[in-house]
N, C-alpha and C. Protein backbone atom coordinates (compact mmCIF):
# COMPACT_ATOMS: atom_id res chain seq x y z
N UNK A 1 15.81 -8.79 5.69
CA UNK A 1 15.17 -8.53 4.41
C UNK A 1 15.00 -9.81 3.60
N UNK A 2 15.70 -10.74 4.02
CA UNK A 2 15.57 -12.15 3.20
C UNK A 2 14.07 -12.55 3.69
N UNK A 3 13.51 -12.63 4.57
CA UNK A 3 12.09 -13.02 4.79
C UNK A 3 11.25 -12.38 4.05
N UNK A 4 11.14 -10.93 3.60
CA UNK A 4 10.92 -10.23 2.79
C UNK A 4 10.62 -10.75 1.41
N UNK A 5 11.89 -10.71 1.21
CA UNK A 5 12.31 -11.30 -0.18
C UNK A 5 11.41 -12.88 -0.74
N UNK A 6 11.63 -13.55 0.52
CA UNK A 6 10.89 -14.85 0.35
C UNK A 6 9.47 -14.57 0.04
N UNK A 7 8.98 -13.70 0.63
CA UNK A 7 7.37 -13.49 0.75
C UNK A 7 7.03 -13.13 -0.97
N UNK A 8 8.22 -12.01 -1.46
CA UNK A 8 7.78 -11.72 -2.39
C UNK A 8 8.04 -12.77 -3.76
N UNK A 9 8.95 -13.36 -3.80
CA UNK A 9 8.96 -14.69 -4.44
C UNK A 9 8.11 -15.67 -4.12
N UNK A 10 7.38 -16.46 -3.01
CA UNK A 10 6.25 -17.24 -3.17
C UNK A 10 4.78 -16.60 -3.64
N UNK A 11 4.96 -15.62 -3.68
CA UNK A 11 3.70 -14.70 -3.89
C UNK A 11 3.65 -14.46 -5.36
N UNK A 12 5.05 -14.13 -6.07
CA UNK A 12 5.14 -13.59 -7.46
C UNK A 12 4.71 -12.13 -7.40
N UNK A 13 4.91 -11.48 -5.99
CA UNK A 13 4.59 -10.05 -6.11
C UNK A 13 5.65 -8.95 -6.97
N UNK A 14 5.34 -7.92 -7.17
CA UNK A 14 6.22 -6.91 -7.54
C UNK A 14 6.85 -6.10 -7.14
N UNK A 15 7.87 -5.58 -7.27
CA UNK A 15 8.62 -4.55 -6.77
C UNK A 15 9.60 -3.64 -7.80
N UNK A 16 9.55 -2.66 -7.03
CA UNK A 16 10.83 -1.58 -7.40
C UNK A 16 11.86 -1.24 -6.29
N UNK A 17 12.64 -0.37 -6.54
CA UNK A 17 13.90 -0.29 -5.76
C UNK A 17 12.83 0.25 -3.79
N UNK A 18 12.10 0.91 -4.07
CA UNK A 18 11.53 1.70 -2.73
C UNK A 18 10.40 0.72 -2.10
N UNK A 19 9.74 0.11 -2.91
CA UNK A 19 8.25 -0.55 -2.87
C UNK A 19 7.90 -1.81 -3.33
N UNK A 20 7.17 -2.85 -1.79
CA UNK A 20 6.98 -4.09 -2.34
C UNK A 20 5.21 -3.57 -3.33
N UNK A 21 4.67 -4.31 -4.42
CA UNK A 21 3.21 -3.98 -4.59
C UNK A 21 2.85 -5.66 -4.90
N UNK A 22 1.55 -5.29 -4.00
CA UNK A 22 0.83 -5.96 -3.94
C UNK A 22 -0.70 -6.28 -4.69
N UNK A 23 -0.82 -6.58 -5.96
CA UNK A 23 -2.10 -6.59 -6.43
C UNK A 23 -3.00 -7.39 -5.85
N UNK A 24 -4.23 -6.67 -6.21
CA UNK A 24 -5.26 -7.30 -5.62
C UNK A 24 -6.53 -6.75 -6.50
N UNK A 25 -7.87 -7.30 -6.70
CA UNK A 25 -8.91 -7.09 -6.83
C UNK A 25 -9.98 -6.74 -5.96
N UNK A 26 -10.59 -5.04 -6.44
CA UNK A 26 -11.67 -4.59 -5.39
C UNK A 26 -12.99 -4.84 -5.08
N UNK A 27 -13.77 -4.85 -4.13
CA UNK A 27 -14.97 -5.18 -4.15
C UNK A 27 -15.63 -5.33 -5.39
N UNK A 28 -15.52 -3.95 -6.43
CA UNK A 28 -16.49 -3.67 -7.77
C UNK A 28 -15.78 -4.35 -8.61
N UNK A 29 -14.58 -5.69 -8.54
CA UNK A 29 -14.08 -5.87 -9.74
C UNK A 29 -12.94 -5.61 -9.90
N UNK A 30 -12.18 -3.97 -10.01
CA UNK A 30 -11.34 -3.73 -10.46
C UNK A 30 -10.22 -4.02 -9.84
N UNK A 31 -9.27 -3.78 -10.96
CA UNK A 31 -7.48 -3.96 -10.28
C UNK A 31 -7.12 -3.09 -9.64
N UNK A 32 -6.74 -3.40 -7.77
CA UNK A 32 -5.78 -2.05 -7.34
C UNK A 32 -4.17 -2.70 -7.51
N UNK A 33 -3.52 -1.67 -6.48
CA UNK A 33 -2.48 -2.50 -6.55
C UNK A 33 -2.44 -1.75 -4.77
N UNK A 34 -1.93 -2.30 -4.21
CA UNK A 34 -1.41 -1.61 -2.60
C UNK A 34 0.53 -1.76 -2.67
N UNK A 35 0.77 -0.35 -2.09
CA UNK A 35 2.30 -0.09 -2.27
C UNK A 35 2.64 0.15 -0.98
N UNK A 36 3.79 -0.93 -0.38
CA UNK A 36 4.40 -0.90 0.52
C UNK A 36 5.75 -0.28 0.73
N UNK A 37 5.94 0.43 1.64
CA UNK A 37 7.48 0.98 1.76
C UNK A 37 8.47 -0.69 2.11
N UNK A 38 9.53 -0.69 1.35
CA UNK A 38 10.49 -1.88 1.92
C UNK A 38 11.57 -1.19 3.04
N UNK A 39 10.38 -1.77 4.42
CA UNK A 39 11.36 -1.35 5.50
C UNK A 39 11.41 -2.59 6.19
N UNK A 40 11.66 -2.89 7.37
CA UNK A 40 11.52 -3.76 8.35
C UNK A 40 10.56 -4.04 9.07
N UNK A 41 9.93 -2.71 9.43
CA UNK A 41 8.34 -2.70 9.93
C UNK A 41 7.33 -2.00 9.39
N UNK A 42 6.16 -2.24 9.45
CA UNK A 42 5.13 -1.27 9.41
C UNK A 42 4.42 -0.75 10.23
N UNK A 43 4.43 1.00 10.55
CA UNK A 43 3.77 1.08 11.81
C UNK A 43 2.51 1.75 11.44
N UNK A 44 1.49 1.00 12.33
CA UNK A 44 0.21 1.08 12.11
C UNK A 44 -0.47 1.65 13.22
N UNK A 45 -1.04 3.05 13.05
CA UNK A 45 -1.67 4.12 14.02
C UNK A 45 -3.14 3.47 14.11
N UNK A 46 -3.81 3.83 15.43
CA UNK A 46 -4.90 3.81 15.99
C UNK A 46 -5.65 4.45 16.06
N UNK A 47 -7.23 4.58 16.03
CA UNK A 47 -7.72 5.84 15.63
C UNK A 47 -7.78 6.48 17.45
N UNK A 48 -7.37 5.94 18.27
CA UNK A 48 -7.18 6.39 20.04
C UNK A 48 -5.87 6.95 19.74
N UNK A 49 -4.95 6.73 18.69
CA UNK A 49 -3.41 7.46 18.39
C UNK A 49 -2.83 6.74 18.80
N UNK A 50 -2.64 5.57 19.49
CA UNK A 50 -1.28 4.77 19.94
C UNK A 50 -1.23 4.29 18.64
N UNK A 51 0.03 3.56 18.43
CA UNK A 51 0.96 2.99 17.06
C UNK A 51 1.66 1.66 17.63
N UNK A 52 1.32 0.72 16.87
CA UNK A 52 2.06 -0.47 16.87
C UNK A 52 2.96 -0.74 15.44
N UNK A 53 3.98 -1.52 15.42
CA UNK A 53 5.18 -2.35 14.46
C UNK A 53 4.35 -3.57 14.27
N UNK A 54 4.60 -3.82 12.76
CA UNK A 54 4.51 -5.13 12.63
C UNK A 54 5.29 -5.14 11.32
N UNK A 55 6.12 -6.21 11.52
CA UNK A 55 6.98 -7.09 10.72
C UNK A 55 6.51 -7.03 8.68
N UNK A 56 7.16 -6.59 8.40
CA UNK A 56 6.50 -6.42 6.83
C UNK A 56 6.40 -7.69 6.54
N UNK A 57 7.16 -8.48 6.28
CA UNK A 57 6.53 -9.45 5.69
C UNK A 57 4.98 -10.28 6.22
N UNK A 58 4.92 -9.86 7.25
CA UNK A 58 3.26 -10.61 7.74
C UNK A 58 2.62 -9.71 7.25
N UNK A 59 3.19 -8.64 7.41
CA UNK A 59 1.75 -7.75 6.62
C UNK A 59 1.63 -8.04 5.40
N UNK A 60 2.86 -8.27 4.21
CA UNK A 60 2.49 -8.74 3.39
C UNK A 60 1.81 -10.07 2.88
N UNK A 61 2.25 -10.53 3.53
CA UNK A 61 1.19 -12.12 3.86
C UNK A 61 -0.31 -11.54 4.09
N UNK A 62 -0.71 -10.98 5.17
CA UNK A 62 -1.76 -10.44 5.45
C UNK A 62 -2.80 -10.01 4.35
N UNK A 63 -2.20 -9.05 3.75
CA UNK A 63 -2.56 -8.23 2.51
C UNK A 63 -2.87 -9.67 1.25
N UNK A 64 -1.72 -10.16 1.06
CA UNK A 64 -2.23 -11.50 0.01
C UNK A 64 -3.73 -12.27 0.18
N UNK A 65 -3.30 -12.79 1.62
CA UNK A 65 -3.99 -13.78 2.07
C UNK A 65 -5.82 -13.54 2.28
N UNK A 66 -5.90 -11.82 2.56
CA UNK A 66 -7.29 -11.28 2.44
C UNK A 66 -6.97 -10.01 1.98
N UNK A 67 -7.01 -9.89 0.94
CA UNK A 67 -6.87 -8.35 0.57
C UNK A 67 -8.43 -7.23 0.63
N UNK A 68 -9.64 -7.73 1.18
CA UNK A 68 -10.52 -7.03 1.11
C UNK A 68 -10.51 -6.33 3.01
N UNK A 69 -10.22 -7.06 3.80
CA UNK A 69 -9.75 -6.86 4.79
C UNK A 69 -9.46 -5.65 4.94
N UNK A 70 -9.65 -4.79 6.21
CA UNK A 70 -9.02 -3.82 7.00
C UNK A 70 -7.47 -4.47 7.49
N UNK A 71 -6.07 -4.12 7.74
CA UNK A 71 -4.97 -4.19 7.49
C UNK A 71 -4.84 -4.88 9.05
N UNK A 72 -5.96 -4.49 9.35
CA UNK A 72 -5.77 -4.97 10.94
C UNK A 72 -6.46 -5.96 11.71
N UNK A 73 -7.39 -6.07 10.60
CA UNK A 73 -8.13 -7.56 10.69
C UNK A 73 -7.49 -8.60 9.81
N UNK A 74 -6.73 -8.50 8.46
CA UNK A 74 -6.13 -9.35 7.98
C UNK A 74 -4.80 -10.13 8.77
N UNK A 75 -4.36 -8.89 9.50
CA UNK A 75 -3.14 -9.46 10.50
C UNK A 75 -3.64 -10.30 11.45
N UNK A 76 -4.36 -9.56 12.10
CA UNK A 76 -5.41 -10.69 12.92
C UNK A 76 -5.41 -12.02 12.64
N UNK A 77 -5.97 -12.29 11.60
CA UNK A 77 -6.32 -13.44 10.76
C UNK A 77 -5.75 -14.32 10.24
N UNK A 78 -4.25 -14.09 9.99
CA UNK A 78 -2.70 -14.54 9.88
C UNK A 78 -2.47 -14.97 11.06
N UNK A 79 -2.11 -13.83 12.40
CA UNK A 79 -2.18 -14.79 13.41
C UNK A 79 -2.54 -15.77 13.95
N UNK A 80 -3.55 -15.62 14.10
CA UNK A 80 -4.69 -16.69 14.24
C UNK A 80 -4.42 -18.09 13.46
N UNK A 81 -4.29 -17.94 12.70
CA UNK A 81 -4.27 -19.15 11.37
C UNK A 81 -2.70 -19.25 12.28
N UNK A 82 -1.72 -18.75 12.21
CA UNK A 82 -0.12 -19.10 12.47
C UNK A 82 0.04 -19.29 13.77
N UNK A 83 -0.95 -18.95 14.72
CA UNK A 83 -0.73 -19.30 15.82
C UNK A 83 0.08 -18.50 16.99
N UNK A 84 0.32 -17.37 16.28
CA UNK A 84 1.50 -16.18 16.69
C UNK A 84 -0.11 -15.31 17.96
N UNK A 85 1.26 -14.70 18.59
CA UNK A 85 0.16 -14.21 19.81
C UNK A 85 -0.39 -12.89 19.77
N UNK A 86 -1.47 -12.35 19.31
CA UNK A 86 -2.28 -11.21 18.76
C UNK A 86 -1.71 -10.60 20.24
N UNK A 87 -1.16 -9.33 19.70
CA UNK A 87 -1.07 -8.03 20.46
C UNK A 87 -2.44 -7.40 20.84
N UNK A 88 -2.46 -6.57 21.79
CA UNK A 88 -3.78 -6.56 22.45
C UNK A 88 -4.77 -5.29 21.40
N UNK A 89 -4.18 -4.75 21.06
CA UNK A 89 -4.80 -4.06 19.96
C UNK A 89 -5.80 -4.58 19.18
N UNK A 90 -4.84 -5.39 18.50
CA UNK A 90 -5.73 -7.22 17.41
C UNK A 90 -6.79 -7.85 18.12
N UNK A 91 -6.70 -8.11 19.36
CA UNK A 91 -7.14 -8.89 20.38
C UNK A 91 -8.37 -8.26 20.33
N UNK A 92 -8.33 -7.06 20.90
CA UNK A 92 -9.65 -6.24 20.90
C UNK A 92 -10.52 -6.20 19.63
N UNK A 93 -9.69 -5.55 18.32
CA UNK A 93 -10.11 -5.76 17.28
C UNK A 93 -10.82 -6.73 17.03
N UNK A 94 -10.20 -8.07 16.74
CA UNK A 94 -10.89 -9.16 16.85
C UNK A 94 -11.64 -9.64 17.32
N UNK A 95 -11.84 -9.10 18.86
CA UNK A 95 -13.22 -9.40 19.87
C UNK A 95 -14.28 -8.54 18.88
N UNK A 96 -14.19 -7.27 18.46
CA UNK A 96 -15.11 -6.47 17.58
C UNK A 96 -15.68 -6.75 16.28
N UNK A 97 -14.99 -7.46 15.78
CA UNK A 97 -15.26 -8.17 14.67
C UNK A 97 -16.04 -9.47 14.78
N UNK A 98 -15.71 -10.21 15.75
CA UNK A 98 -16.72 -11.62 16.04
C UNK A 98 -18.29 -10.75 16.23
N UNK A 99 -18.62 -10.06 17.02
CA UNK A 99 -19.79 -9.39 17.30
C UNK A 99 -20.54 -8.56 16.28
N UNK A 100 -19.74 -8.67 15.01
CA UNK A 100 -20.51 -7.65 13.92
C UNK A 100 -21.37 -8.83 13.23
């Protein structure tokens, strides 16, 4: 949870006892905010139904770093930039996204 913690101190994000939040601004302008459970992972379903983990704090990185992003292209995109090795899910994703 200390990596966690770090993310949310270089960021200046917010929290409460259950939830990291993450503000951000939407396409039209306005303020959202996105609310994370503070667990260890986040698991992220497929619309084929398989489910992958990923590490909260990259997701929260993720979420900072492009918040207009689909959750699964921003991870992508972190990787990429960090050099970490896209799970094949991402992989694909990412092949789908170069082609749009």
């Amino acid at each position: 949870m200390e990596a966690i913690a770090n993310v949310i101190r270089r960021h200046g994000l917010q929290e409460t006892l259950e939830y990291v939040i993450v503000p951000f601004r939407a396409g039209d302008g306005s303020l959202k905010r996105a609310f994370f459970l503070k667990r260890s992972h986040i698991r992220i379903v497929f619309p084929d139904q398989h489910h992958e983990d990923y590490p909260l704090e990259d997701v929260l990185e993720a979420t900072v770093r492009s918040p207009e992003q689909r959750l699964t292209e921003s991870i992508a995109t972190l990787y990429r930039e960090l050099g970490k090795e896209l799970r094949p899910s991402l992989r694909k994703k990412s092949l789908e996204g170069d082609n749009e």
